[in-house]
C-alpha atoms as a PDB file:
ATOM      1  CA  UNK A   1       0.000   0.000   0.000  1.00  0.00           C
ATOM      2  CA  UNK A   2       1.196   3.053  -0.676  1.00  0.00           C
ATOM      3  CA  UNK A   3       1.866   5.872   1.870  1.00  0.00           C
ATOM      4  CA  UNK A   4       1.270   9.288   2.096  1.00  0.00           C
ATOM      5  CA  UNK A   5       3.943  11.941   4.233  1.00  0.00           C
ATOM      6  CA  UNK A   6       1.641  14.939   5.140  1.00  0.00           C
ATOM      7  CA  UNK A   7       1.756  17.630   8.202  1.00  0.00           C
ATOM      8  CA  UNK A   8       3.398  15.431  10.220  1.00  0.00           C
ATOM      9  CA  UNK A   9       1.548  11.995   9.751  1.00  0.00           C
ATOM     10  CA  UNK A  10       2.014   8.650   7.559  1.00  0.00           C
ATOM     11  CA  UNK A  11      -0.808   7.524   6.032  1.00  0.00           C
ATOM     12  CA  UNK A  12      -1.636   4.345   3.683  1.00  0.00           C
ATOM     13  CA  UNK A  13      -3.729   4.365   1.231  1.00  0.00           C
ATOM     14  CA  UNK A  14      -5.129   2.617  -1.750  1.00  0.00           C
ATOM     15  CA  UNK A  15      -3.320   2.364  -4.906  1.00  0.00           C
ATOM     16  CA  UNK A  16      -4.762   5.081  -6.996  1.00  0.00           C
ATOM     17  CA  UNK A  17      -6.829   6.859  -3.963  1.00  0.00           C
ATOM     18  CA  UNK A  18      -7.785  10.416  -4.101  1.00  0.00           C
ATOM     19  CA  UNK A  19      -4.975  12.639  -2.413  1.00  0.00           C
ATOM     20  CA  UNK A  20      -7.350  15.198  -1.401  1.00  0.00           C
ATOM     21  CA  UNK A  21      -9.593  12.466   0.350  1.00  0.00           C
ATOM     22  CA  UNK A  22      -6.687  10.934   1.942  1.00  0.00           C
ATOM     23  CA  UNK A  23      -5.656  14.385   3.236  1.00  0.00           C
ATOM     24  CA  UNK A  24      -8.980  15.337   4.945  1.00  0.00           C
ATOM     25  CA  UNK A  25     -10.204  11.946   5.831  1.00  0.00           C
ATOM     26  CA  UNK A  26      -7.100  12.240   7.928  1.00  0.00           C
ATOM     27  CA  UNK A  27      -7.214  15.252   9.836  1.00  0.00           C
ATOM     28  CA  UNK A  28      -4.953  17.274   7.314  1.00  0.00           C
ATOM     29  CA  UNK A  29      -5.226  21.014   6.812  1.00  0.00           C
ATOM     30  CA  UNK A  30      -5.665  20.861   2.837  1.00  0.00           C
ATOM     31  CA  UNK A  31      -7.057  24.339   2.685  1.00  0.00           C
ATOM     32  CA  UNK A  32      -5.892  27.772   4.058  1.00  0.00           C
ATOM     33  CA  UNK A  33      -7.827  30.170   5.549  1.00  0.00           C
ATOM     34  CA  UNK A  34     -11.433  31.289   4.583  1.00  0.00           C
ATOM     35  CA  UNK A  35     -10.408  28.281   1.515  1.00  0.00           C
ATOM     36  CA  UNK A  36     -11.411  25.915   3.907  1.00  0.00           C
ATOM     37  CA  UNK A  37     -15.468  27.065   3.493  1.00  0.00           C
ATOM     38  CA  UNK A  38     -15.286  28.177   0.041  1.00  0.00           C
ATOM     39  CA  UNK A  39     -14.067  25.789  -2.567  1.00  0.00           C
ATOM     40  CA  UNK A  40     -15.443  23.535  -5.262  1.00  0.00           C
ATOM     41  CA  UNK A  41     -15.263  20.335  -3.132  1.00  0.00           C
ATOM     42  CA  UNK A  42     -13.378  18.710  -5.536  1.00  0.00           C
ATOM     43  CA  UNK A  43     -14.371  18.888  -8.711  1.00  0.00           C
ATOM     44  CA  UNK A  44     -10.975  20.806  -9.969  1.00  0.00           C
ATOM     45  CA  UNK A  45     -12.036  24.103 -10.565  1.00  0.00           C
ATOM     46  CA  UNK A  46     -11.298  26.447  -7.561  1.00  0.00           C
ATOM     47  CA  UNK A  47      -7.691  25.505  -7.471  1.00  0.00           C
ATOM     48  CA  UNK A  48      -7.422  25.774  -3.463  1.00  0.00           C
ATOM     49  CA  UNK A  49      -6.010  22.540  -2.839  1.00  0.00           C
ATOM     50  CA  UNK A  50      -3.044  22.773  -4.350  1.00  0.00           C
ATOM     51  CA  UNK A  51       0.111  21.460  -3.334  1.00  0.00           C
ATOM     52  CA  UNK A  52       3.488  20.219  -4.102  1.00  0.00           C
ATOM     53  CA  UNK A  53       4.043  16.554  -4.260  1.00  0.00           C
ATOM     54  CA  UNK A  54       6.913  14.722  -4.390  1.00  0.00           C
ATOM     55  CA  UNK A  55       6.672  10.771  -5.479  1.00  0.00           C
ATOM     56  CA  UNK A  56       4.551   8.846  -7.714  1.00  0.00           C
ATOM     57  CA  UNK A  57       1.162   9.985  -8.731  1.00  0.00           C
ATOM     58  CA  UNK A  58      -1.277   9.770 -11.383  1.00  0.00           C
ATOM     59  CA  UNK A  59      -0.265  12.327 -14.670  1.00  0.00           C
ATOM     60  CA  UNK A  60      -1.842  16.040 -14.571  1.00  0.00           C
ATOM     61  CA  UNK A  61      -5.916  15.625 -16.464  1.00  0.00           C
ATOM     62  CA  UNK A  62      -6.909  18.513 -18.125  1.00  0.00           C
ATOM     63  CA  UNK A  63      -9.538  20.028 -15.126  1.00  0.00           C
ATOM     64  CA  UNK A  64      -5.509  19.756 -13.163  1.00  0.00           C
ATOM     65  CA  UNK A  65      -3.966  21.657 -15.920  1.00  0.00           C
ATOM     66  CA  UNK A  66      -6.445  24.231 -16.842  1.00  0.00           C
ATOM     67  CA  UNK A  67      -6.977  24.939 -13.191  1.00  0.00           C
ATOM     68  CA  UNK A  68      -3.084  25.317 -12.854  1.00  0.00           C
ATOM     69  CA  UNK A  69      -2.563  27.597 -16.356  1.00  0.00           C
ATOM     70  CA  UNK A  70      -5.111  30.711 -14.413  1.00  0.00           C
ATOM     71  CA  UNK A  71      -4.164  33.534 -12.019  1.00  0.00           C
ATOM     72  CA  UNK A  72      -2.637  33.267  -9.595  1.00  0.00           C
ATOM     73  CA  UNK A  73      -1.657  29.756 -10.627  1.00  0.00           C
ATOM     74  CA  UNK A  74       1.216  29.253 -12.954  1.00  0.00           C
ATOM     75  CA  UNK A  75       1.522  26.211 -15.157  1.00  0.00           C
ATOM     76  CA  UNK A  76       4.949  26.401 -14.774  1.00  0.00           C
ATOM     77  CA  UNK A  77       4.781  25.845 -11.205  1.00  0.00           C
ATOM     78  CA  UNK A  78       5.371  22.371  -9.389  1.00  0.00           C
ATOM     79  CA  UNK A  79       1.616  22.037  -7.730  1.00  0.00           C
ATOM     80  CA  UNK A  80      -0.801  19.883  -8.276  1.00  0.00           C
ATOM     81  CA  UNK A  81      -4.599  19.734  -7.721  1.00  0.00           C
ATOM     82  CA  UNK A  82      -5.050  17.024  -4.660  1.00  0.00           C
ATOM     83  CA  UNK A  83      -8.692  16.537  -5.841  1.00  0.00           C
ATOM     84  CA  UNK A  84      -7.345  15.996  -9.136  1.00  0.00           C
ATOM     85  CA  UNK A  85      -4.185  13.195  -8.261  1.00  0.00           C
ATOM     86  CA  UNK A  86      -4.261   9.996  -7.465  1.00  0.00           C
ATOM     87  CA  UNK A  87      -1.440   8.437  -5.374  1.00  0.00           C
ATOM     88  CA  UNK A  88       0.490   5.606  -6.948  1.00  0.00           C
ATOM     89  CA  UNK A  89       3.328   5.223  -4.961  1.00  0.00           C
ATOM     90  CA  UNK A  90       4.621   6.878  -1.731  1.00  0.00           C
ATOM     91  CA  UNK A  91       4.254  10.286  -1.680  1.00  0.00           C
ATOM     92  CA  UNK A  92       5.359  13.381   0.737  1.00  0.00           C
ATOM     93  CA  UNK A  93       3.070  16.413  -0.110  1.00  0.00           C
ATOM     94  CA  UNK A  94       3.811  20.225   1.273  1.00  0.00           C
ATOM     95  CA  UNK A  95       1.150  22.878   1.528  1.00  0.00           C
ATOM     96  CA  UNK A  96       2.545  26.490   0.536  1.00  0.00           C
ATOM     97  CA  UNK A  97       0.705  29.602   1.691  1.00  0.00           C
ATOM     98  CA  UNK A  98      -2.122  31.877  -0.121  1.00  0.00           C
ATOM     99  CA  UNK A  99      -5.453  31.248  -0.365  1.00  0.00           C
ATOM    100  CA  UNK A 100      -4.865  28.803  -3.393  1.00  0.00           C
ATOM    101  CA  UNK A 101      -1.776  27.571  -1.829  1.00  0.00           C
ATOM    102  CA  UNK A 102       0.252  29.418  -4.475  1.00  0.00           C
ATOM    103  CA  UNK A 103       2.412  31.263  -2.220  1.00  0.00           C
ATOM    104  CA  UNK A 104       6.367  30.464  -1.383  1.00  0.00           C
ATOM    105  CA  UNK A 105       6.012  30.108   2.023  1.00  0.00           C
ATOM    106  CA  UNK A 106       5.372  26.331   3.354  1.00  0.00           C
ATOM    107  CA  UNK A 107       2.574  26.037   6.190  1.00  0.00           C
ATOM    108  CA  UNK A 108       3.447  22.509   6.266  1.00  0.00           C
ATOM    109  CA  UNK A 109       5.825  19.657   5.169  1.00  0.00           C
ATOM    110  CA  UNK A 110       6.107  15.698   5.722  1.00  0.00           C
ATOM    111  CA  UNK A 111       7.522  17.425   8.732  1.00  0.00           C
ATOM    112  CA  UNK A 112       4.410  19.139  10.134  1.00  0.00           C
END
């Protein structure tokens, strides 16, 4: 099974599992701020769930990519959507801040 490094926890999943549903159905603070009450629950097109991750996941679908090519997203950055990915292998994931996670400053790591 593959795991997931997020805020501070490990967490095993299914092959090919939702990040974003392994994130909150663990107690992980996907979303910053007023994000956390207003965003599309998943369906790719707010963009506030992004997040940098580092291991094997599922290639970037269009919603991902579209999401990712708009203000104040840049599609040359290294986020992805987590209700867009689906984890593969092990991954470690880190949450940036802004209210679409865009920013350069991390809020968390695998760390915490």
């Amino acid at each position: 099974m593959p795991k997931v490094l997020a805020q501070g926890k490990t967490i095993e999943c299914d092959e090919r599992a939702n990040l974003r549903k392994v994130l909150l159905h663990n107690g992980i603070d996907l979303y910053n701020g007023s994000a956390l009450f207003i965003n599309c629950r998943g369906i790719g097109s707010c963009g506030t769930c992004a997040v940098k991750v580092e291991g094997e996941v599922s290639a970037a679908n269009w919603r991902d990519v579209a999401r990712r090519s708009l203000p104040p997203h840049s599609p040359t950055s290294n986020l992805r959507l987590a209700c867009q990915t689906q984890v593969l292998g092990n991954v470690k994931v880190t949450k940036f801040d802004g209210f679409w996670g865009q920013g350069s400053q991390i809020v968390w790591t695998t760390e915490g």
